[in-house]
Protein backbone atom coordinates (compact mmCIF):
# COMPACT_ATOMS: atom_id res chain seq x y z
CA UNK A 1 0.00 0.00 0.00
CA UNK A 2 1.47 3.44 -0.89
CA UNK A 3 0.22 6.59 0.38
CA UNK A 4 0.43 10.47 -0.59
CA UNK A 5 0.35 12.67 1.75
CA UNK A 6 -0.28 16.78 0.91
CA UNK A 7 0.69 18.62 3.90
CA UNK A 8 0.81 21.92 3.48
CA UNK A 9 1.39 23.07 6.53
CA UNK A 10 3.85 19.85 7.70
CA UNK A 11 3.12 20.14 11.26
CA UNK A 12 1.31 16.64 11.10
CA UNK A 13 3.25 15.00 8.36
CA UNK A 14 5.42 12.92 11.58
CA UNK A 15 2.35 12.26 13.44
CA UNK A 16 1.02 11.05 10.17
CA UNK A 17 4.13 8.77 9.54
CA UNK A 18 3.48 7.42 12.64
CA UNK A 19 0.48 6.39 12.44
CA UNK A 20 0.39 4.46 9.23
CA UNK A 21 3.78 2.56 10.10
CA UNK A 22 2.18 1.43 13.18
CA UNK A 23 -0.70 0.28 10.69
CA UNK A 24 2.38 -1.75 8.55
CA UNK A 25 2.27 1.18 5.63
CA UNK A 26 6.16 2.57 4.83
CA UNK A 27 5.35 3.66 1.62
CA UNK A 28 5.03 7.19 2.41
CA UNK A 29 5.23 10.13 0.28
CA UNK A 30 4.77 13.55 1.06
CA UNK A 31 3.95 16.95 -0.91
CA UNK A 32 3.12 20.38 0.28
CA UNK A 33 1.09 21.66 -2.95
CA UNK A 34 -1.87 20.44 -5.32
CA UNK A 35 0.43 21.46 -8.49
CA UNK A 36 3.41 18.91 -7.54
CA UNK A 37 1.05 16.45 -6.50
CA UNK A 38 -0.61 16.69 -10.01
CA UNK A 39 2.86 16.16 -10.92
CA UNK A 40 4.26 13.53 -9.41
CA UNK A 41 0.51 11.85 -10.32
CA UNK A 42 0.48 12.56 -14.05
CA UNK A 43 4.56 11.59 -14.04
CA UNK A 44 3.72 8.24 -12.06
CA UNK A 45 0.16 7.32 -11.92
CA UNK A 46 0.83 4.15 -9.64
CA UNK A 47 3.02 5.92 -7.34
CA UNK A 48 -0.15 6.05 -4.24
CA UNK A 49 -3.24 4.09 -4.08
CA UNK A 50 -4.61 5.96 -1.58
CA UNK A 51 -4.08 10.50 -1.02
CA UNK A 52 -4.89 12.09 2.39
CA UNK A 53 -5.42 15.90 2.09
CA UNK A 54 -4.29 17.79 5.38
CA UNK A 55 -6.64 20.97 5.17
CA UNK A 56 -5.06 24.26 6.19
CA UNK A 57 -7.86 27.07 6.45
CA UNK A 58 -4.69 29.63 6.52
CA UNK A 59 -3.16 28.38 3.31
CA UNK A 60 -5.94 27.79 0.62
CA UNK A 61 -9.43 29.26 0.33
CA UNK A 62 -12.30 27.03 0.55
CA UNK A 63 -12.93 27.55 -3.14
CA UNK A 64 -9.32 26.33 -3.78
CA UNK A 65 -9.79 23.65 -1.61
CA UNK A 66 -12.77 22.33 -3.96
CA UNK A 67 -10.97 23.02 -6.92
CA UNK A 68 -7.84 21.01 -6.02
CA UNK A 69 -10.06 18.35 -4.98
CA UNK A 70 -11.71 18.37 -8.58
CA UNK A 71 -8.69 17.97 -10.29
CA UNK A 72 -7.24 15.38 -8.18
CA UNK A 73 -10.13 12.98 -8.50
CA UNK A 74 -10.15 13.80 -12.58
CA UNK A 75 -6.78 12.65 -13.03
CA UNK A 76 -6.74 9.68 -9.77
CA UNK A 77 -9.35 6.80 -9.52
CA UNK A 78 -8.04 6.31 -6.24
CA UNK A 79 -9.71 7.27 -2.46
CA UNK A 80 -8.74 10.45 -1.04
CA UNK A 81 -9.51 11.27 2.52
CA UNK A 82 -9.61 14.86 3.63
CA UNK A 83 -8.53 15.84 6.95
CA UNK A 84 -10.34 18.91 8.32
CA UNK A 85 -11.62 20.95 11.44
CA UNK A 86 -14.99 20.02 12.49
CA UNK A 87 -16.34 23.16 12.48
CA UNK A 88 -17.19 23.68 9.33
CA UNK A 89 -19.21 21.32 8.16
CA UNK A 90 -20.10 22.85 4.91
CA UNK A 91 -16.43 22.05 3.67
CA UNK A 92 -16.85 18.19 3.95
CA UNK A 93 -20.17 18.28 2.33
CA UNK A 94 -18.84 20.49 -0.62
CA UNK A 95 -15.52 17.63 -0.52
CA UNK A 96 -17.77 14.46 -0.79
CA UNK A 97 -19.45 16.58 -3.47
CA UNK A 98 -16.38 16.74 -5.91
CA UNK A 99 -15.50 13.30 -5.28
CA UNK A 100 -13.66 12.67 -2.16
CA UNK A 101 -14.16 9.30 -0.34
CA UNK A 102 -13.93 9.84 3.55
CA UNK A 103 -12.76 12.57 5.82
CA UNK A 104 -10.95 12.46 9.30
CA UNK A 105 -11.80 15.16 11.81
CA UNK A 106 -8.98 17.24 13.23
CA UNK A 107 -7.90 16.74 16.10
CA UNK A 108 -7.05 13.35 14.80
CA UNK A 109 -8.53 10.21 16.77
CA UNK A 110 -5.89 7.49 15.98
CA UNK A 111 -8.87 4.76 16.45
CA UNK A 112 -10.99 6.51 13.88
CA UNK A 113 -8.07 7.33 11.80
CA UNK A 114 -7.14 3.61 11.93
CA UNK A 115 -10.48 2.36 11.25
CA UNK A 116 -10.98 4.69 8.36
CA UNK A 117 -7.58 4.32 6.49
CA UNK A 118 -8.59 0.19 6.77
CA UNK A 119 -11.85 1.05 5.33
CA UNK A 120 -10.04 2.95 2.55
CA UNK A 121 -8.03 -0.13 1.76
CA UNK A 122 -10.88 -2.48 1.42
CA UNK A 123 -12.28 0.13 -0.96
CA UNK A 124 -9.42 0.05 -3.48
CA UNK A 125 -8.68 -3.69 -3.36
CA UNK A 126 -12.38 -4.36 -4.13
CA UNK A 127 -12.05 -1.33 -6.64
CA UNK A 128 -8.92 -2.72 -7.93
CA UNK A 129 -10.28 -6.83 -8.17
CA UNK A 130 -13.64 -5.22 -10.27
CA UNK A 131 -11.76 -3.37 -12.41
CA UNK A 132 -9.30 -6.76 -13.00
CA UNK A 133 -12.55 -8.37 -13.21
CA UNK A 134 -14.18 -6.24 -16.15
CA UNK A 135 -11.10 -6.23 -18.27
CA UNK A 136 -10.99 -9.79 -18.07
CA UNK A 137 -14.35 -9.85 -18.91
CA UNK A 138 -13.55 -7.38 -21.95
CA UNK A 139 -10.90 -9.66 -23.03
CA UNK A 140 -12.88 -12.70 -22.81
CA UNK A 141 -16.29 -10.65 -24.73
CA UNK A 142 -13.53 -9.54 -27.28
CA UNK A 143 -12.53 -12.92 -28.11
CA UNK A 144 -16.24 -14.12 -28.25
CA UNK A 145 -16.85 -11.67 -30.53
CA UNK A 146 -14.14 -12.34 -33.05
CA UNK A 147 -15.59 -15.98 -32.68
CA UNK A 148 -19.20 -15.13 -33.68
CA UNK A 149 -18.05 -13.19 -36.74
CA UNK A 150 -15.77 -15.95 -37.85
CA UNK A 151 -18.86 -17.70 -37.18
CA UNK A 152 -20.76 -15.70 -40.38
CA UNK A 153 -20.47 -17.46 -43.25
CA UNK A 154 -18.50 -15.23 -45.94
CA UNK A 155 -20.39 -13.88 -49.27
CA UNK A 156 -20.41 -15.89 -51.50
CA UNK A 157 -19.96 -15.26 -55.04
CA UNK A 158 -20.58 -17.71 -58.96
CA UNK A 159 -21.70 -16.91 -62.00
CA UNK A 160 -25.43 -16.95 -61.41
CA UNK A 161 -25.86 -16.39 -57.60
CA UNK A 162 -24.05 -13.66 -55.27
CA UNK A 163 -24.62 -13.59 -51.17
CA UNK A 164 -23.89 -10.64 -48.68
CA UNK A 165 -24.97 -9.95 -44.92
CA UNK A 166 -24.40 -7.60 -42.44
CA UNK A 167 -24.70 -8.12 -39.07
CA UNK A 168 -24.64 -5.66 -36.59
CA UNK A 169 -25.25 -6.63 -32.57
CA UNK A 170 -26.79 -4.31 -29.88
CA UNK A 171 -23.59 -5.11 -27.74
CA UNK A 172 -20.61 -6.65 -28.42
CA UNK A 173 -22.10 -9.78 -29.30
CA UNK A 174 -25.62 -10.86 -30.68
CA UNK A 175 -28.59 -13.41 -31.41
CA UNK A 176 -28.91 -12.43 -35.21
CA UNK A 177 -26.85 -14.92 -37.41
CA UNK A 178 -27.10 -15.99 -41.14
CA UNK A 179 -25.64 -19.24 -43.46
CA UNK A 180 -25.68 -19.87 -46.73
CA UNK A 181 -24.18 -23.29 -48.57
CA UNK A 182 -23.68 -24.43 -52.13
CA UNK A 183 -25.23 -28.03 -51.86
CA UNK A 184 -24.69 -28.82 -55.57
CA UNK A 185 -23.71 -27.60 -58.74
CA UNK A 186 -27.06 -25.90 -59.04
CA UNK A 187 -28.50 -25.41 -55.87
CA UNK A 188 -28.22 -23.00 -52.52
CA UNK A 189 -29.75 -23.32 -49.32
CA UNK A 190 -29.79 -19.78 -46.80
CA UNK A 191 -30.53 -19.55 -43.22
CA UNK A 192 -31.27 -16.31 -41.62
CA UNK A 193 -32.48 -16.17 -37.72
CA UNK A 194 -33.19 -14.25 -34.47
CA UNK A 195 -32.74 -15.78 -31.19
CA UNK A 196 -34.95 -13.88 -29.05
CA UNK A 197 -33.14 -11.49 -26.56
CA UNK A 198 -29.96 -9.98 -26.55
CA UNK A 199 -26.32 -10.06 -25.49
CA UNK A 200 -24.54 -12.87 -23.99
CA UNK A 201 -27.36 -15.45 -23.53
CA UNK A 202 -29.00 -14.95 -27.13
CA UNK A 203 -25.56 -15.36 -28.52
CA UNK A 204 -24.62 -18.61 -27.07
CA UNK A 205 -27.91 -20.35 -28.16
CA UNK A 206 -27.49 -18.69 -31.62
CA UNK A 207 -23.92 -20.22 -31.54
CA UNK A 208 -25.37 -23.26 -30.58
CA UNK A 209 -27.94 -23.29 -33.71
CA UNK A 210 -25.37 -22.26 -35.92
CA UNK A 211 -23.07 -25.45 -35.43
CA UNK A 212 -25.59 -27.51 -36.23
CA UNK A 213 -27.03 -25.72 -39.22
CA UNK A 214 -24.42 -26.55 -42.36
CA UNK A 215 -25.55 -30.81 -41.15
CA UNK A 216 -29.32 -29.84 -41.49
CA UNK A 217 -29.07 -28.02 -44.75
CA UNK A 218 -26.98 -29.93 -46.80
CA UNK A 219 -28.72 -33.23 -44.97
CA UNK A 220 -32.37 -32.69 -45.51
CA UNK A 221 -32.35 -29.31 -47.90
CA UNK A 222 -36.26 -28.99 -47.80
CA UNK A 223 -37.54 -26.15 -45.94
CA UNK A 224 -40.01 -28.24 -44.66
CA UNK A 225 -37.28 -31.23 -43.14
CA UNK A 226 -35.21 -28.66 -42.10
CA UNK A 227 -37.88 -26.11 -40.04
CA UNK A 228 -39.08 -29.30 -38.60
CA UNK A 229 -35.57 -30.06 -37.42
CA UNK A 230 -34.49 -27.27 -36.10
CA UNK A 231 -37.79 -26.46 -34.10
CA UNK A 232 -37.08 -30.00 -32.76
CA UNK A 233 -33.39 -29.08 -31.70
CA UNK A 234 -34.46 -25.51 -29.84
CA UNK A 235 -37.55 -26.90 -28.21
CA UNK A 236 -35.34 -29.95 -27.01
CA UNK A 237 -32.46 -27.58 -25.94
CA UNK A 238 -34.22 -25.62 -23.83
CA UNK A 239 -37.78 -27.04 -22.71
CA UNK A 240 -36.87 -27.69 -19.33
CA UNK A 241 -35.78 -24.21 -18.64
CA UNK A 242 -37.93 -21.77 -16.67
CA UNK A 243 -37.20 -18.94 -18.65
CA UNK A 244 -37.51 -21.08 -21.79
CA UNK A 245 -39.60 -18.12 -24.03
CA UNK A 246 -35.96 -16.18 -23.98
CA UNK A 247 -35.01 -18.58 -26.42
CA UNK A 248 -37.53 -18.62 -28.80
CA UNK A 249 -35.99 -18.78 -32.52
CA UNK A 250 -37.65 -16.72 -35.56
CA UNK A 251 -36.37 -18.11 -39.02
CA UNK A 252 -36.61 -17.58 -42.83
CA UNK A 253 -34.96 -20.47 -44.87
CA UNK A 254 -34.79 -20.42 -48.55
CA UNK A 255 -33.80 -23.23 -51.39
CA UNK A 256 -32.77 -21.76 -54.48
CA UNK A 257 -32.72 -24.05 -57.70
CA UNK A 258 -30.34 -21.98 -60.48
CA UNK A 259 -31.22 -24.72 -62.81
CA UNK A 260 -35.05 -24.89 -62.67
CA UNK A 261 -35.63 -21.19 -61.61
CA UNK A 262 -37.20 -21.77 -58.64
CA UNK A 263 -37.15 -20.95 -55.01
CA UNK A 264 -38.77 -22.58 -52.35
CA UNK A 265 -38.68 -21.05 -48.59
CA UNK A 266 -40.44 -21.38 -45.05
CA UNK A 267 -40.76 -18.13 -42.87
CA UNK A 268 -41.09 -18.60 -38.90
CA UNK A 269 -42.37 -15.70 -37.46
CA UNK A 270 -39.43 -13.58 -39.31
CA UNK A 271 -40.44 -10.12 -40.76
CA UNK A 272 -41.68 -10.67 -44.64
CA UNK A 273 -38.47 -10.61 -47.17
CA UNK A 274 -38.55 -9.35 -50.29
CA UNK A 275 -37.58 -10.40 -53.99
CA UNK A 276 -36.92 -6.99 -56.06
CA UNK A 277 -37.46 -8.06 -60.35
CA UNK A 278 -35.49 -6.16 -62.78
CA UNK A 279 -38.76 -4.65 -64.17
CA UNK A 280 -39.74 -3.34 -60.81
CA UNK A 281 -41.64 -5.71 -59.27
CA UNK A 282 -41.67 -6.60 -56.47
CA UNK A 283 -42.52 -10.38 -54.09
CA UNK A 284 -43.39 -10.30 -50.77
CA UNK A 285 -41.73 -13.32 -48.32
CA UNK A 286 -44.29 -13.14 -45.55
CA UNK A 287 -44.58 -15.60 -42.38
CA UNK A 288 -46.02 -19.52 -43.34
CA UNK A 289 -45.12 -21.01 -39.81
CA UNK A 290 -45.18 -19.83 -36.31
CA UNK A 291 -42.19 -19.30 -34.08
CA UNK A 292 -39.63 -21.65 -33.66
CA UNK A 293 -38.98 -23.79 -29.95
CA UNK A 294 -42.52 -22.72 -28.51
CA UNK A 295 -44.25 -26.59 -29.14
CA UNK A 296 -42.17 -29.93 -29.70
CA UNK A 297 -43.80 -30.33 -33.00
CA UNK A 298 -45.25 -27.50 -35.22
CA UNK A 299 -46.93 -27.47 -38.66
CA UNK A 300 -44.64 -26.52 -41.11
CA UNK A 301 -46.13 -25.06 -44.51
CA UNK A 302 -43.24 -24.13 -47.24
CA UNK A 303 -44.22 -21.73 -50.48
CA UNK A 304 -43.07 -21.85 -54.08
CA UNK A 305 -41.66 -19.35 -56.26
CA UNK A 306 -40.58 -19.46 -60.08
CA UNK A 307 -37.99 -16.85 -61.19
CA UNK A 308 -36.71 -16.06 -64.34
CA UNK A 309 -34.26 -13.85 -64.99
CA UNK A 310 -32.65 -11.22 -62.61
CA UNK A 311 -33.64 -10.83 -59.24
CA UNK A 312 -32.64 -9.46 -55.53
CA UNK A 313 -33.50 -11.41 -52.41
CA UNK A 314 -33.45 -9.44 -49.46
CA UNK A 315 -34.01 -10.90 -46.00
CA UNK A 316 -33.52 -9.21 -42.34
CA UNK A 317 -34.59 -9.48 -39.31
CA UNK A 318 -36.95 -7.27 -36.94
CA UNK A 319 -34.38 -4.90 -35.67
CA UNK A 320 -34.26 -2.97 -38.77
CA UNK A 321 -37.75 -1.91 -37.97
CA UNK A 322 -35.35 0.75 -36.21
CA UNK A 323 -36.11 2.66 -39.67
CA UNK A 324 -39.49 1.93 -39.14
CA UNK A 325 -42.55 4.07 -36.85
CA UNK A 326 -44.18 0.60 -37.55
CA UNK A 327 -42.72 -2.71 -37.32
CA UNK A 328 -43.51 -3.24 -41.57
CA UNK A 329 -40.93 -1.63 -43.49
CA UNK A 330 -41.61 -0.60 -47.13
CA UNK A 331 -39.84 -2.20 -50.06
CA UNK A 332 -39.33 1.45 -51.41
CA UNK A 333 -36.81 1.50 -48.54
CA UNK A 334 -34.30 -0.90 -50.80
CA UNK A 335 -35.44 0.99 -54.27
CA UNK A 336 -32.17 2.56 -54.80
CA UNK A 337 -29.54 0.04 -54.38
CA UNK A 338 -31.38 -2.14 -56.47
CA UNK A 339 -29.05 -0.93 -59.49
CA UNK A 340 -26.04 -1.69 -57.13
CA UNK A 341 -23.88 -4.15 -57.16
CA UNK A 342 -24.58 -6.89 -54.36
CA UNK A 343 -21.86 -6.08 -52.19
CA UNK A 344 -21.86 -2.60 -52.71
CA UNK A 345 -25.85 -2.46 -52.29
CA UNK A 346 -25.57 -3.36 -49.07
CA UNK A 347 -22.77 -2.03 -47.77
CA UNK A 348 -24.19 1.33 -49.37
CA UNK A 349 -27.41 0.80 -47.85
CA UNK A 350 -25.74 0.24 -44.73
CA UNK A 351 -23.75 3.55 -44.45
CA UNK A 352 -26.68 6.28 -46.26
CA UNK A 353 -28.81 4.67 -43.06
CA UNK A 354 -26.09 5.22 -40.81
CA UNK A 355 -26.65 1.30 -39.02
CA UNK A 356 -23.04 1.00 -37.49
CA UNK A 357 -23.62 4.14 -36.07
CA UNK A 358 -27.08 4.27 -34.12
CA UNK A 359 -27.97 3.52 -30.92
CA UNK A 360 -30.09 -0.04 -31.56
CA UNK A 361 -32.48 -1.91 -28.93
CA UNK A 362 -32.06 -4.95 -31.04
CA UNK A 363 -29.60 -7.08 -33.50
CA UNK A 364 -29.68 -5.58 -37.01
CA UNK A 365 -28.93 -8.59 -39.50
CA UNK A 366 -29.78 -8.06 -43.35
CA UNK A 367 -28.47 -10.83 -46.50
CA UNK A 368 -29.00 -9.74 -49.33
CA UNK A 369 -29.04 -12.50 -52.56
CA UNK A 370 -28.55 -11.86 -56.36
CA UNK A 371 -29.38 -14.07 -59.17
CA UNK A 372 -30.04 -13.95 -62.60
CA UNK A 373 -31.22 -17.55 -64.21
């Protein structure tokens, strides 16, 4: 334990000493002003983890008093106690208001002086283990993070078909997760979802989803097998838990055939996609199945599509409704990237609605398919 001591006066700075040696502290320093405390502070941050501030009426104003104790607490996130006269209470209550942590009243009571530097102590080593605690946490969410991103399947990119997603989590990490996979020469399965819930928890069951989801797709391919099997999995996963509705799973999975023109898909609960023609018109993707993980068997009812020529698939889920007063958005919304290319339509899309940049309440995930066939 190292202590600073600013003692302006120095008619206390043995007494001082003396006190905290009997208390097993020698790591004493001592100034006499604010300015080469700020010094020695700014030159050596770790050089006291704890200040005591020896209050001389006849030295400093009150005013200066306040305003070295602002600028001490700016720069330290260490406890400083203030030792003052009693009578003046006005002084300590101005004190605790710029930040200080305890005061001692002068003349000093070694008991209460004892008690309060121990107190003090306690303070910073629980100060200190939190703070050693969150950056390990940091660390640990940074690495999850670089984990679920690896986790996002790359675009994608032959002579008929292109993929791209964004995804962009409320926190550092997120429920909102997308797949896509070649399963033969002319066919492509995607998978976009929404675990429901944020952060930590929402991440690790979409994590848990995703490793099974490349099996399921290239296994069974139809929407219908596949909705079936991954209700199955989530309701499984999670139906003994109290809290199981946290973990509820909205889906939208779609089979694209290059060779026949045709798409076939199943929505769970997601918000409607959209397929954008090259004459302007435009396909609506709306729900055929209820929400995933909420019954151990559901009915599962898959739709249809022939396609011929170019088209853009784009699929999201319900935290774009950010963009939204309603929670429908308009396909007018995609209108202009729709002479982009894929990549840059979304990307472009991305940055004129400033998504990496807002303030969201929920996951923001968007793919975005073209074909022409």
């Amino acid at each position: 334990m190292s202590v600073l001591i600013i003692d302006k006066k120095g008619e206390d700075c043995e007494l001082l000493r003396d006190y905290l040696h009997s208390m097993g502290i020698s790591n004493i320093h001592f100034t006499v002003t604010t300015e080469e405390t700020l010094k020695d502070l700014t030159e050596s941050p770790t050089k006291a983890e704890l200040i005591i501030y020896n209050y001389d009426p006849s030295s400093i104003s009150k005013t200066q008093l306040m305003n070295c104790l602002g600028l001490l607490v700016e720069l330290v996130d260490i406890p400083i106690i203030l030792l003052t006269p009693l009578n003046d209470r006005s002084i300590v209550e101005r004190a605790f208001e710029r930040g200080i942590y305890d005061f001692i009243p002068e003349p000093i009571d070694y008991l209460h002086f004892k008690a309060r530097i121990h107190a003090s102590i306690k303070y910073q080593n629980e100060t200190r283990l939190r703070k050693n605690n969150e950056y390990s946490f940091q660390t640990d969410l940074a690495i999850a993070k670089k984990i679920q991103r690896h986790a996002l399947t790359p675009s994608l990119c032959s002579k008929n078909i292109q993929f791209d997603g964004i995804n962009i989590p409320t926190n550092k990490l997120g429920g909102d997760m997308y797949s896509w996979y070649q399963i033969d020469e002319n066919l492509y399965a995607v998978m976009l979802f929404d675990v429901m819930g944020h952060g930590i928890a929402s991440s690790l069951v979409a994590m848990s989803i995703r490793s099974l989801l490349k099996g399921m797709m290239t296994r069974l391919i139809d929407p219908v097998s596949v909705m079936n099997e991954l209700n199955r999995h989530v309701y499984e996963l999670f139906a003994d838990e109290d809290d199981m509705q946290s973990f509820l799973l909205t889906a939208i999975y779609v089979v694209i055939d290059i060779k026949n023109g045709q798409i076939q898909y199943v929505n769970a609960a997601n918000p409607h996609g959209f397929i954008f023609g090259k004459f302007g018109e435009v396909i609506k993707l709306p729900s055929t199945t209820t929400i995933l993980g909420l019954l151990p068997t559901i009915n599962v009812h898959k739709k249809t599509l022939t396609l011929k020529g170019w088209h853009r698939i784009i699929l999201y889920t319900d935290g774009l409704f950010a963009l939204s007063d309603k929670n429908v958005l308009s396909s007018k919304l995609f209108n202009p990237y729709l002479t982009y290319d894929n990549f840059k339509a979304l990307t472009s899309f991305t940055d004129d609605h400033y998504l990496h940049q807002r303030q969201h309440n929920d996951d923001i995930t968007i793919v975005s398919i073209t074909i022409d066939i």
